[in-house]
PDB file of N, CA and C in Angstrom:
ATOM      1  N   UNK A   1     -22.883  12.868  -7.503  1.00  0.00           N
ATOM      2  CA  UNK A   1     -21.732  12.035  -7.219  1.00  0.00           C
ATOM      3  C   UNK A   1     -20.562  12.526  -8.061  1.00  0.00           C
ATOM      4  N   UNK A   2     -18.800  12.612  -7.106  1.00  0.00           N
ATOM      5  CA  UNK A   2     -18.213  13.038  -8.058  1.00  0.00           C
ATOM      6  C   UNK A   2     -16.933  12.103  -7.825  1.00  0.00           C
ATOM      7  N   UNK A   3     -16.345  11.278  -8.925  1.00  0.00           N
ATOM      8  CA  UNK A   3     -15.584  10.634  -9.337  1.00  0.00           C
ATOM      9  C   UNK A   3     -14.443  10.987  -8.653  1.00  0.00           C
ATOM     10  N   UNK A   4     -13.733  10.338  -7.372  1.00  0.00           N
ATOM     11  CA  UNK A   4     -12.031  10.590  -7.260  1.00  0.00           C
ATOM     12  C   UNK A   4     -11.155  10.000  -7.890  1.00  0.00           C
ATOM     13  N   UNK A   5     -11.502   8.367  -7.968  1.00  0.00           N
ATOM     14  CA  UNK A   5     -10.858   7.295  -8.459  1.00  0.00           C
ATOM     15  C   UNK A   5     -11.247   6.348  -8.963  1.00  0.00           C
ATOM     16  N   UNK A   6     -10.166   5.358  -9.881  1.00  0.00           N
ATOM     17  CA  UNK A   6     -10.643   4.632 -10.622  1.00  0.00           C
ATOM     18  C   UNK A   6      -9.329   3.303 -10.128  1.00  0.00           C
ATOM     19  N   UNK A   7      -9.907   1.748 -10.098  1.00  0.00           N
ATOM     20  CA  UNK A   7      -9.403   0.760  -9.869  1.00  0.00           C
ATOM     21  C   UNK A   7      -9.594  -0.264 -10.556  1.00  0.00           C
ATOM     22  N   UNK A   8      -8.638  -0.728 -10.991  1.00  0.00           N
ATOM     23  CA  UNK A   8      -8.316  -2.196 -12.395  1.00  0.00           C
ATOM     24  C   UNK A   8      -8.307  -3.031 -11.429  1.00  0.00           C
ATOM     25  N   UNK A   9      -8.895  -4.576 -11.640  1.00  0.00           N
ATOM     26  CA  UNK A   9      -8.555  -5.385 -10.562  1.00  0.00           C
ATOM     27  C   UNK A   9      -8.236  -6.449 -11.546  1.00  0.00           C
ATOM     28  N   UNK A  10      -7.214  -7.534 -11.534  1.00  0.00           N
ATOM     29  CA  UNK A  10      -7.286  -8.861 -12.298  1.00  0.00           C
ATOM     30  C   UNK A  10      -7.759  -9.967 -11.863  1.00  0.00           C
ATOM     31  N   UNK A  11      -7.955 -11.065 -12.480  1.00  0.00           N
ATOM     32  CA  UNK A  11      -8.130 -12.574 -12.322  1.00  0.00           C
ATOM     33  C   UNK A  11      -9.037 -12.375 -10.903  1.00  0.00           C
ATOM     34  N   UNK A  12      -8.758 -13.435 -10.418  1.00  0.00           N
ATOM     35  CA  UNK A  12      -9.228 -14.359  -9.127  1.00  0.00           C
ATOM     36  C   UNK A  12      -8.469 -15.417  -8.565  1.00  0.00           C
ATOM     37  N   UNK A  13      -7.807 -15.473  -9.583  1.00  0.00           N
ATOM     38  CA  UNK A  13      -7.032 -16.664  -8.624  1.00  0.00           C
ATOM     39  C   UNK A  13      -6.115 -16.078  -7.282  1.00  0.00           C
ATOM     40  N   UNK A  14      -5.377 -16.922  -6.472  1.00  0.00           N
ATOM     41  CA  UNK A  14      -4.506 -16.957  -5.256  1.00  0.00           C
ATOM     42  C   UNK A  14      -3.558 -15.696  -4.749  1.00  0.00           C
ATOM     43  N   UNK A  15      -2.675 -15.326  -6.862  1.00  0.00           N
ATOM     44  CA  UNK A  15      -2.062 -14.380  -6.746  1.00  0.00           C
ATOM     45  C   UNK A  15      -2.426 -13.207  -7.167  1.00  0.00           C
ATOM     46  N   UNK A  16      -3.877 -13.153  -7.832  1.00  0.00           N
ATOM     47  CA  UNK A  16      -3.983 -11.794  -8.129  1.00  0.00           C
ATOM     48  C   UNK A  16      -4.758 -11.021  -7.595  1.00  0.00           C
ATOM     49  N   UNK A  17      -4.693  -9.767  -7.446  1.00  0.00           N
ATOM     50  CA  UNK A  17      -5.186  -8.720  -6.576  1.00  0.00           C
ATOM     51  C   UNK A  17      -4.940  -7.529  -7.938  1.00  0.00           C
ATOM     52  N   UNK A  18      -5.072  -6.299  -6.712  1.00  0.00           N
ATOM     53  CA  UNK A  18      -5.169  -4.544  -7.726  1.00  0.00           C
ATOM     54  C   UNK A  18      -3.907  -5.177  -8.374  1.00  0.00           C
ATOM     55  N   UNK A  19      -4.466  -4.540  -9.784  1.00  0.00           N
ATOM     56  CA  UNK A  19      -3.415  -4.159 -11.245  1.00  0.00           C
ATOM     57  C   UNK A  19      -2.759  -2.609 -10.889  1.00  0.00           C
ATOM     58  N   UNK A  20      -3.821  -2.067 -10.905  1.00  0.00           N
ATOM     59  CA  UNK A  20      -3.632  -0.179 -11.464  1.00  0.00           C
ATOM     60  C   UNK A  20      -5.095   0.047 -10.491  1.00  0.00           C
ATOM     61  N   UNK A  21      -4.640   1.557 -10.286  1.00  0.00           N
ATOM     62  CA  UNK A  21      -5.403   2.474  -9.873  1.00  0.00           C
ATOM     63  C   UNK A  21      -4.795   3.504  -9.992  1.00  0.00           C
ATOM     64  N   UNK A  22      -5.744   5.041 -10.301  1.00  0.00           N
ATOM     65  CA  UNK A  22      -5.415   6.459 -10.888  1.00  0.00           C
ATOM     66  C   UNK A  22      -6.762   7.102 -10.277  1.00  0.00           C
ATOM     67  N   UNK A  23      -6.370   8.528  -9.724  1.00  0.00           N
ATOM     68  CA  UNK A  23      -7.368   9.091  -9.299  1.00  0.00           C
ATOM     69  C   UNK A  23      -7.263  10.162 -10.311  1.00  0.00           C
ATOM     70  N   UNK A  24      -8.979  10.703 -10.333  1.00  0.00           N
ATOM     71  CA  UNK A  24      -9.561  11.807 -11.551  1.00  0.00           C
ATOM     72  C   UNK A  24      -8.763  13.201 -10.848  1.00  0.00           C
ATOM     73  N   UNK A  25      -8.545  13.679 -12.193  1.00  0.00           N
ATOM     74  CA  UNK A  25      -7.798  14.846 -12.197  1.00  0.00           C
ATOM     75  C   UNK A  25      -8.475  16.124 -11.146  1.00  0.00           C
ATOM     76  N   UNK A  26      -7.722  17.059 -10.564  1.00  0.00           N
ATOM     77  CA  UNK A  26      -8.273  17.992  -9.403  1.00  0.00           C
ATOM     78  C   UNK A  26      -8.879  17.272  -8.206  1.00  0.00           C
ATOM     79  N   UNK A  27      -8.881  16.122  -7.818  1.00  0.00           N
ATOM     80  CA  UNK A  27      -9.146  15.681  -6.488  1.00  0.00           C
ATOM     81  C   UNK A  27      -8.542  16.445  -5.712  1.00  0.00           C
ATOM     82  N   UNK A  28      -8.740  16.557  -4.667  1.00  0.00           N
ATOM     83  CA  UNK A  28      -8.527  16.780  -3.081  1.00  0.00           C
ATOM     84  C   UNK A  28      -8.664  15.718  -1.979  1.00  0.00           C
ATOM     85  N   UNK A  29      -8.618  14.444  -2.069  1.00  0.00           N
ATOM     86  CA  UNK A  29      -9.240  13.646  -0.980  1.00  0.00           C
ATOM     87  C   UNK A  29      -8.581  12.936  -0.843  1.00  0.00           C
ATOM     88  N   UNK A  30      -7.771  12.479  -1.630  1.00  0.00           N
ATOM     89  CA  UNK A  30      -6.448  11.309  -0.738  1.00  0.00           C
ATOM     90  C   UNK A  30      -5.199  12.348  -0.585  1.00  0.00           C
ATOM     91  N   UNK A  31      -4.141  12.080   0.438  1.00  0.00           N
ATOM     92  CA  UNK A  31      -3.096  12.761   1.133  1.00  0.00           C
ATOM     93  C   UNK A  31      -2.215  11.949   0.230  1.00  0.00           C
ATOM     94  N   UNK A  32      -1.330  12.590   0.225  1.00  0.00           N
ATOM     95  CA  UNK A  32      -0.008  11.967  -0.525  1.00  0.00           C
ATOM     96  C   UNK A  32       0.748  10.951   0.356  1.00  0.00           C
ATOM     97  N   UNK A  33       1.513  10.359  -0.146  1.00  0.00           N
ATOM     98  CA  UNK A  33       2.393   8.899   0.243  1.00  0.00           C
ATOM     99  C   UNK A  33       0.842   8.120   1.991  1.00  0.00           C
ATOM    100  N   UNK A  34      -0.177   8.336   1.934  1.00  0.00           N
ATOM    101  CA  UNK A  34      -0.455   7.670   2.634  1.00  0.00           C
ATOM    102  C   UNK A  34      -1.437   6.008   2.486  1.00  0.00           C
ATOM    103  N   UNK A  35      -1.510   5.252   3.158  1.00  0.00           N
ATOM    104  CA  UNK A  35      -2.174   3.641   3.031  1.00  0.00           C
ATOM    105  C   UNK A  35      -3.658   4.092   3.218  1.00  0.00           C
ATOM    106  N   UNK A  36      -4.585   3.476   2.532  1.00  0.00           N
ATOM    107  CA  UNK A  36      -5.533   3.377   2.845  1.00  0.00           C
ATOM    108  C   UNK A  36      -6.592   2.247   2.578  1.00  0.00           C
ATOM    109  N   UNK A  37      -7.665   1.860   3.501  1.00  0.00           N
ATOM    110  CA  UNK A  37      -7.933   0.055   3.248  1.00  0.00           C
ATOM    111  C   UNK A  37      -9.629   0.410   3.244  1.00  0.00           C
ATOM    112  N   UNK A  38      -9.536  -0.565   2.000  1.00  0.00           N
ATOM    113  CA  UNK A  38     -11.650  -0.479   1.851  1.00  0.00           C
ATOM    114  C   UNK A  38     -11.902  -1.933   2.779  1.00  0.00           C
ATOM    115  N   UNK A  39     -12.738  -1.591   3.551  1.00  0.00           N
ATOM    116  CA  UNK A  39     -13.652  -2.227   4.451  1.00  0.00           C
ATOM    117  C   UNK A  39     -14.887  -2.781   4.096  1.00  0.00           C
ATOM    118  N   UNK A  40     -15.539  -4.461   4.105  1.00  0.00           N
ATOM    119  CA  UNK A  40     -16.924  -4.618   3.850  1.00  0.00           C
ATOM    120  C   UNK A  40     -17.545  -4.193   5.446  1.00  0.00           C
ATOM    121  N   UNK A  41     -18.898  -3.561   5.426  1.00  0.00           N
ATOM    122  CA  UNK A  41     -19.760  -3.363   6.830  1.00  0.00           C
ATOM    123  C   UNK A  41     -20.927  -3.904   6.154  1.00  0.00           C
ATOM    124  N   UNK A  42     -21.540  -5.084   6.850  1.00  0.00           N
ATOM    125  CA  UNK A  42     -22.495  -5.589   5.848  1.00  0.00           C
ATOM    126  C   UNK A  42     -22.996  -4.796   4.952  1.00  0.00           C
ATOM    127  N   UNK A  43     -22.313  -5.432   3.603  1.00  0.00           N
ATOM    128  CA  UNK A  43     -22.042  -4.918   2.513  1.00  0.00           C
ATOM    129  C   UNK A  43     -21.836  -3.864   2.111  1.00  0.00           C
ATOM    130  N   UNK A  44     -21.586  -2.889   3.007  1.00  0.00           N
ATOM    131  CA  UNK A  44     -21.290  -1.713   2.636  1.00  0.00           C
ATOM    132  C   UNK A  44     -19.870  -1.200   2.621  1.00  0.00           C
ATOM    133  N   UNK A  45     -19.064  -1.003   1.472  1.00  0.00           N
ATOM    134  CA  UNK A  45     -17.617  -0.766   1.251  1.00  0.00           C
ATOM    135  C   UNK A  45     -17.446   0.669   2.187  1.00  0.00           C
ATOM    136  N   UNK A  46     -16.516   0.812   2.872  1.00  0.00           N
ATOM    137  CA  UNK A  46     -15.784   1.883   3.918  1.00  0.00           C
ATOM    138  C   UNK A  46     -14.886   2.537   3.285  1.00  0.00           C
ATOM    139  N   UNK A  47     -14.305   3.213   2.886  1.00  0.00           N
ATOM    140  CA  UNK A  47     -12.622   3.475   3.109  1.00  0.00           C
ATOM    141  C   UNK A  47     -12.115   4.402   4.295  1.00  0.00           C
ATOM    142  N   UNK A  48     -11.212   3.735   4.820  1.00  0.00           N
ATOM    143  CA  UNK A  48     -10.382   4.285   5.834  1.00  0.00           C
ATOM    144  C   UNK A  48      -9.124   4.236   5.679  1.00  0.00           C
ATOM    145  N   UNK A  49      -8.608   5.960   6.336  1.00  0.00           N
ATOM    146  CA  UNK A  49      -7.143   6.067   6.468  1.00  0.00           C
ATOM    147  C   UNK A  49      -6.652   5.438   7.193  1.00  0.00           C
ATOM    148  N   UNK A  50      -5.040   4.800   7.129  1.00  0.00           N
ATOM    149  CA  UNK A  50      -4.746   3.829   8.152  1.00  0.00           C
ATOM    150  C   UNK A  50      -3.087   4.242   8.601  1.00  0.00           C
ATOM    151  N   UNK A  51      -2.821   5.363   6.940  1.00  0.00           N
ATOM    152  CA  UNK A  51      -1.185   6.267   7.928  1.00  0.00           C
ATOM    153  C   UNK A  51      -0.598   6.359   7.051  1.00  0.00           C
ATOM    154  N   UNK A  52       0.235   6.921   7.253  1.00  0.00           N
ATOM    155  CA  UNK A  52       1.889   7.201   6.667  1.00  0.00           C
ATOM    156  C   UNK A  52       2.349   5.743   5.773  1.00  0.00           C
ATOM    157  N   UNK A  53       2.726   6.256   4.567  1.00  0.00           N
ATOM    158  CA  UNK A  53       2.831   4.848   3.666  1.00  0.00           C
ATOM    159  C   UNK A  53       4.046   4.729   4.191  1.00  0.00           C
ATOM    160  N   UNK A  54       4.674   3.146   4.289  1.00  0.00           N
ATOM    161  CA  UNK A  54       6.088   3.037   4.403  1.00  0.00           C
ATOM    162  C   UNK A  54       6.871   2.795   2.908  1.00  0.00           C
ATOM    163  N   UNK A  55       6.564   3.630   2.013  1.00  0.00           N
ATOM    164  CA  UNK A  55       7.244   4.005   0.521  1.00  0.00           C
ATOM    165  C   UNK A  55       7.221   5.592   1.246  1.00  0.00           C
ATOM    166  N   UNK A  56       8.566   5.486   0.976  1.00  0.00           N
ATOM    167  CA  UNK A  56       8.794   6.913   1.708  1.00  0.00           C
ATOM    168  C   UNK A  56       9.017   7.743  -0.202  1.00  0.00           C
ATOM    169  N   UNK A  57       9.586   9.354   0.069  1.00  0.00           N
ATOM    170  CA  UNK A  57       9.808   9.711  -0.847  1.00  0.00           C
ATOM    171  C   UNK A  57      11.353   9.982  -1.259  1.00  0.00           C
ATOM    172  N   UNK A  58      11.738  10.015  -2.297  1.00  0.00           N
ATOM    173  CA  UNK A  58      13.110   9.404  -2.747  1.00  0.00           C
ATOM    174  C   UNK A  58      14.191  10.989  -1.731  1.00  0.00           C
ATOM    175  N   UNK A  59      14.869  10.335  -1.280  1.00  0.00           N
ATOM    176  CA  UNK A  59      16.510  11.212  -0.428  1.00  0.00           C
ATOM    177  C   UNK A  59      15.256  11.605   0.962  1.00  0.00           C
ATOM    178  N   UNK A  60      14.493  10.784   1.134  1.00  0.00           N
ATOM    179  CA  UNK A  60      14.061  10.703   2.710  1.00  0.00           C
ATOM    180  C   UNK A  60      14.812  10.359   3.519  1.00  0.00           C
ATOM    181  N   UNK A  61      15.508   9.209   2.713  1.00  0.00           N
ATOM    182  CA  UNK A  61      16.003   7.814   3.924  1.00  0.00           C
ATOM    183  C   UNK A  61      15.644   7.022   4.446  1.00  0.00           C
ATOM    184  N   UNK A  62      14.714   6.621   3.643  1.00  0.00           N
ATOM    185  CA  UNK A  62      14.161   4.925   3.698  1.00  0.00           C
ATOM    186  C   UNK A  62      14.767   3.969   2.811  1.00  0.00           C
ATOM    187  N   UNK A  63      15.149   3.014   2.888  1.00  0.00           N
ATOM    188  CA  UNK A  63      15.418   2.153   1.802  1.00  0.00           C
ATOM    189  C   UNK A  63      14.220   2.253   0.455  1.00  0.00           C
ATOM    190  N   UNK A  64      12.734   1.694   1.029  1.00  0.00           N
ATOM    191  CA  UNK A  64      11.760   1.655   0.078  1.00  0.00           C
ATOM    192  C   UNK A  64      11.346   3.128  -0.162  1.00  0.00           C
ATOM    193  N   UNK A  65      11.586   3.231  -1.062  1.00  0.00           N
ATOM    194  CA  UNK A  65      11.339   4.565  -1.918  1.00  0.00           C
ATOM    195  C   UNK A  65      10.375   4.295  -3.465  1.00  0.00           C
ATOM    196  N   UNK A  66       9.665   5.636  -3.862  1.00  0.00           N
ATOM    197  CA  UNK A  66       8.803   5.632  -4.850  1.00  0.00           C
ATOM    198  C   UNK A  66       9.750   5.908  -5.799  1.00  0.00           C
ATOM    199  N   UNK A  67      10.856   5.965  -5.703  1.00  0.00           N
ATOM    200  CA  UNK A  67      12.090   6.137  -7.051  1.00  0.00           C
ATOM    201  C   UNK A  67      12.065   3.977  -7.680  1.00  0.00           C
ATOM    202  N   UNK A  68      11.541   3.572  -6.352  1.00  0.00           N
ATOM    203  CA  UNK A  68      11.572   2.124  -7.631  1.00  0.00           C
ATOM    204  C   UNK A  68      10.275   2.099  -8.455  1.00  0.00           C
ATOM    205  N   UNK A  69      10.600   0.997  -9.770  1.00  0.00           N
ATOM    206  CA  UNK A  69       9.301   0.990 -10.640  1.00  0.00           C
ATOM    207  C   UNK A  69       8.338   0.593  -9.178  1.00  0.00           C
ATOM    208  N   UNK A  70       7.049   0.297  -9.631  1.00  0.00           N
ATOM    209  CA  UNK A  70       6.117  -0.369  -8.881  1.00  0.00           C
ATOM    210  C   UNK A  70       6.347  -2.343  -8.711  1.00  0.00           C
ATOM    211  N   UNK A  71       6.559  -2.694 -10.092  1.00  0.00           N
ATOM    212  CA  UNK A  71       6.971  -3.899 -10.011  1.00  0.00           C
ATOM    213  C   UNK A  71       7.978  -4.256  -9.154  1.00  0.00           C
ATOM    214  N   UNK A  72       9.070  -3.479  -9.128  1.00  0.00           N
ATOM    215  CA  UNK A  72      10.203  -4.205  -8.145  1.00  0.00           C
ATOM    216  C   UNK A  72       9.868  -3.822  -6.724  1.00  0.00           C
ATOM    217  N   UNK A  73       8.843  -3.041  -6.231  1.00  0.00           N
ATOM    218  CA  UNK A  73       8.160  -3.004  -5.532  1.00  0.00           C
ATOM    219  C   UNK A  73       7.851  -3.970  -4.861  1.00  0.00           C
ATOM    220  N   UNK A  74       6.974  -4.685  -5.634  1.00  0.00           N
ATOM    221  CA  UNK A  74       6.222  -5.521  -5.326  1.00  0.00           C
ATOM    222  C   UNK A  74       7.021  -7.188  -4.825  1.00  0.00           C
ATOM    223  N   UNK A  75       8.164  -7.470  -5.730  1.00  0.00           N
ATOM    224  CA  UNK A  75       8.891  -8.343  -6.175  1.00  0.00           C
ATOM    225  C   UNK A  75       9.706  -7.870  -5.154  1.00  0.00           C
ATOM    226  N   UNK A  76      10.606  -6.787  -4.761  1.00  0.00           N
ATOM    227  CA  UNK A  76      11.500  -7.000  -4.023  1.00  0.00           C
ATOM    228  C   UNK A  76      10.947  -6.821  -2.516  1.00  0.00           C
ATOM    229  N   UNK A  77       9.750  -6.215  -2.268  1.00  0.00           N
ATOM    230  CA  UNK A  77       9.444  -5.943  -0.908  1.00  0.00           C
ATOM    231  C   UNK A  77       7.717  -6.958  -0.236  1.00  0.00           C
ATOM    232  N   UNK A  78       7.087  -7.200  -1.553  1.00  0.00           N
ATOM    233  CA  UNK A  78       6.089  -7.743  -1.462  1.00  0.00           C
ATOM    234  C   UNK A  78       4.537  -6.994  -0.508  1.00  0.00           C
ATOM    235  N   UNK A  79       4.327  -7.357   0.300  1.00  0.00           N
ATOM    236  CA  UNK A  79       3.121  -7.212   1.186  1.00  0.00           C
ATOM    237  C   UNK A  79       3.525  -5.780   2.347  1.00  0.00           C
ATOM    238  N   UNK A  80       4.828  -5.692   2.421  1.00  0.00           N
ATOM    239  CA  UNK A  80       5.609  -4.337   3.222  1.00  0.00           C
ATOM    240  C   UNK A  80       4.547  -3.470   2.351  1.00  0.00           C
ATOM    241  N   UNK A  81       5.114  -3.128   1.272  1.00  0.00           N
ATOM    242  CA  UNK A  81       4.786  -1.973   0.290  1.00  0.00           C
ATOM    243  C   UNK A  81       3.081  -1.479   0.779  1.00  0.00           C
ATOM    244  N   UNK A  82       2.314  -2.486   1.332  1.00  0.00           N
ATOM    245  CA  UNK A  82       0.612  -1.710   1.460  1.00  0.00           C
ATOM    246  C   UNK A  82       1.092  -1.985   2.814  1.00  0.00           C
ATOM    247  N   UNK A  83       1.954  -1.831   3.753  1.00  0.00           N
ATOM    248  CA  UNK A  83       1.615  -1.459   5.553  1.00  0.00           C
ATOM    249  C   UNK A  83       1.879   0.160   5.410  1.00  0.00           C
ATOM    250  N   UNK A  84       1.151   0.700   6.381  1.00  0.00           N
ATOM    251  CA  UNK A  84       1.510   1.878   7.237  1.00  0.00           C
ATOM    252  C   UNK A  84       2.860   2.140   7.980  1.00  0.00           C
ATOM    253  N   UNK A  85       3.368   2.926   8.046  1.00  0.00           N
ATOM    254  CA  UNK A  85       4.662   3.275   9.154  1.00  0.00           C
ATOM    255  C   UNK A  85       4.269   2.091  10.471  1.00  0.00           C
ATOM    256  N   UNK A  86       3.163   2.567  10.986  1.00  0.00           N
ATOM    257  CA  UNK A  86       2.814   2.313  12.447  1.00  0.00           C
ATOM    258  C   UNK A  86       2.946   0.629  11.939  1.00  0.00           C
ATOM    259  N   UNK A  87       2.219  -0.079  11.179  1.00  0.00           N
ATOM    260  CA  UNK A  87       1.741  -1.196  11.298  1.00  0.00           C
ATOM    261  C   UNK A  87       3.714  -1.597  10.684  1.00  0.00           C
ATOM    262  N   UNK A  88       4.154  -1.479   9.859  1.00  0.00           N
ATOM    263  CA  UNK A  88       5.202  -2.022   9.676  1.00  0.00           C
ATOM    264  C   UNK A  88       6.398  -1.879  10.896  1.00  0.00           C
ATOM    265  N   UNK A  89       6.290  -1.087  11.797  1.00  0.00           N
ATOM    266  CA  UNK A  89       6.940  -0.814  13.112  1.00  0.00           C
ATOM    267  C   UNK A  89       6.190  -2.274  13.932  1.00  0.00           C
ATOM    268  N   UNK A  90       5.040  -2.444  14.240  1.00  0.00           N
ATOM    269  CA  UNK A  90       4.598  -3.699  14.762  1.00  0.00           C
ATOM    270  C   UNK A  90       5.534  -5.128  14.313  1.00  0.00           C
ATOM    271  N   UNK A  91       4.785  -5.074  12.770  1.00  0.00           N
ATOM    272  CA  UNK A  91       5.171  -6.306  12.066  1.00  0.00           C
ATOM    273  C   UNK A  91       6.921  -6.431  12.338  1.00  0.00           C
ATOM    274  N   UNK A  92       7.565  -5.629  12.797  1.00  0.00           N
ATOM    275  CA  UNK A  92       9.223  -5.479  12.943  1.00  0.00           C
ATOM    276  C   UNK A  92       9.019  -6.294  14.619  1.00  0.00           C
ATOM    277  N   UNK A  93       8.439  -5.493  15.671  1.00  0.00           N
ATOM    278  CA  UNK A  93       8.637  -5.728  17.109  1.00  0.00           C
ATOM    279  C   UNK A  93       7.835  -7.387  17.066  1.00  0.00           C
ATOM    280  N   UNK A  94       7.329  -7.749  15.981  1.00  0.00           N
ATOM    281  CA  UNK A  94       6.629  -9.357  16.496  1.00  0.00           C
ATOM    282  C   UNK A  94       7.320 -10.191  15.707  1.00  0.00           C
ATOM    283  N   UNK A  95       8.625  -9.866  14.660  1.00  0.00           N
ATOM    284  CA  UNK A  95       8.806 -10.549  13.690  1.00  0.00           C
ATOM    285  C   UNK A  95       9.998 -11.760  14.304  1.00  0.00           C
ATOM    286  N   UNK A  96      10.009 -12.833  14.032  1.00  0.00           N
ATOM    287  CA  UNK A  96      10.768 -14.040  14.585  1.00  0.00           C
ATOM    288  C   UNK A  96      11.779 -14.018  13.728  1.00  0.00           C
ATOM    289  N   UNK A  97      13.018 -14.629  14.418  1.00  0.00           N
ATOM    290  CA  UNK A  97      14.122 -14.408  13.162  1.00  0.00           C
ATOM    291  C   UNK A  97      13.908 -15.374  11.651  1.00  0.00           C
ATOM    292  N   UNK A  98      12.904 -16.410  11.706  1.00  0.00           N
ATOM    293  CA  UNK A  98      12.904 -17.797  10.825  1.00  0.00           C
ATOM    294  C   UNK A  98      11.473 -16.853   9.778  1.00  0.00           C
ATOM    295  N   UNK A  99      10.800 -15.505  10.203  1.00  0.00           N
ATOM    296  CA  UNK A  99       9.683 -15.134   9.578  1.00  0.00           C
ATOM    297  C   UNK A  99      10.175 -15.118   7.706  1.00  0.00           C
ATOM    298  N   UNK A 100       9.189 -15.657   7.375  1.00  0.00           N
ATOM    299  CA  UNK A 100       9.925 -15.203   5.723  1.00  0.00           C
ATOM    300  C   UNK A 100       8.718 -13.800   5.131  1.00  0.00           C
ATOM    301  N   UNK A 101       9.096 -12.861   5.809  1.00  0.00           N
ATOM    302  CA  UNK A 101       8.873 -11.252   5.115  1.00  0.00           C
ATOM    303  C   UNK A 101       9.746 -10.468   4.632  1.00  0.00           C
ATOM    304  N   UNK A 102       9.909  -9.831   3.050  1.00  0.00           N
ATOM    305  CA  UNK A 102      10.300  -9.167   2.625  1.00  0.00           C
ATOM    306  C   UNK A 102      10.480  -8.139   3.609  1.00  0.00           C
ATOM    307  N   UNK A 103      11.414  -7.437   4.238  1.00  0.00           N
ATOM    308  CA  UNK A 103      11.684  -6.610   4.885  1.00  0.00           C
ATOM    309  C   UNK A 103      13.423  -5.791   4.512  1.00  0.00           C
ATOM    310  N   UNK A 104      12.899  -4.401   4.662  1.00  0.00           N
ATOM    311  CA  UNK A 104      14.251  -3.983   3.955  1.00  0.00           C
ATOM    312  C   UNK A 104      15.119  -3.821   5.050  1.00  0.00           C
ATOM    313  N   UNK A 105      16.530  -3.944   4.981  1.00  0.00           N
ATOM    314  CA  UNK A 105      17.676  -3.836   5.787  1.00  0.00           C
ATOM    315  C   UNK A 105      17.599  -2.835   7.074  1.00  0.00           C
TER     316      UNK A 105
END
């Protein structure tokens, strides 16, 4: 078995979820700027690719860019920050004008 990554998780309560995560040095197995989601299959954890992160990379031309800390990340865009391109293109075509999602301009 060989180590890619490593994941901090906090608390339990309502609001907390991943702290930190860092993958071991010389990997090859995750793609850069992309989402990816662990799956239970009775009981067995999955990971699957799911796309193109919508944290683009800084003078792309996205608003959300990896030039912000992670915190204002989180704080200014919230639940956006872990969709895919594809899935945040959805969440746009179903979104009602009264929806309260962080969504950038």
């Amino acid at each position: 078995m060989k180590p890619i990554a490593r994941m901090v998780f906090r608390g339990d309560g309502p609001e907390d979820g991943l702290l930190m995560a860092t993958t071991i040095k010389g990997h090859n197995f995750f793609k850069p700027n992309t989402v990816y989601e662990l799956d239970e299959i009775l009981g067995v954890i999955q990971l699957r690719e799911i796309g193109p992160s919508m944290i683009s990379q800084p003078g792309e031309g996205q608003y959300i860019n990896w030039g912000h800390a992670y915190y204002n990340l989180q704080i200014e865009f919230g639940p956006v920050v872990f969709l895919s391109r594809e899935e945040y293109a959805k969440v746009l075509a179903e979104r009602k004008p009264d929806d309260d999602i962080a969504l950038p301009p």
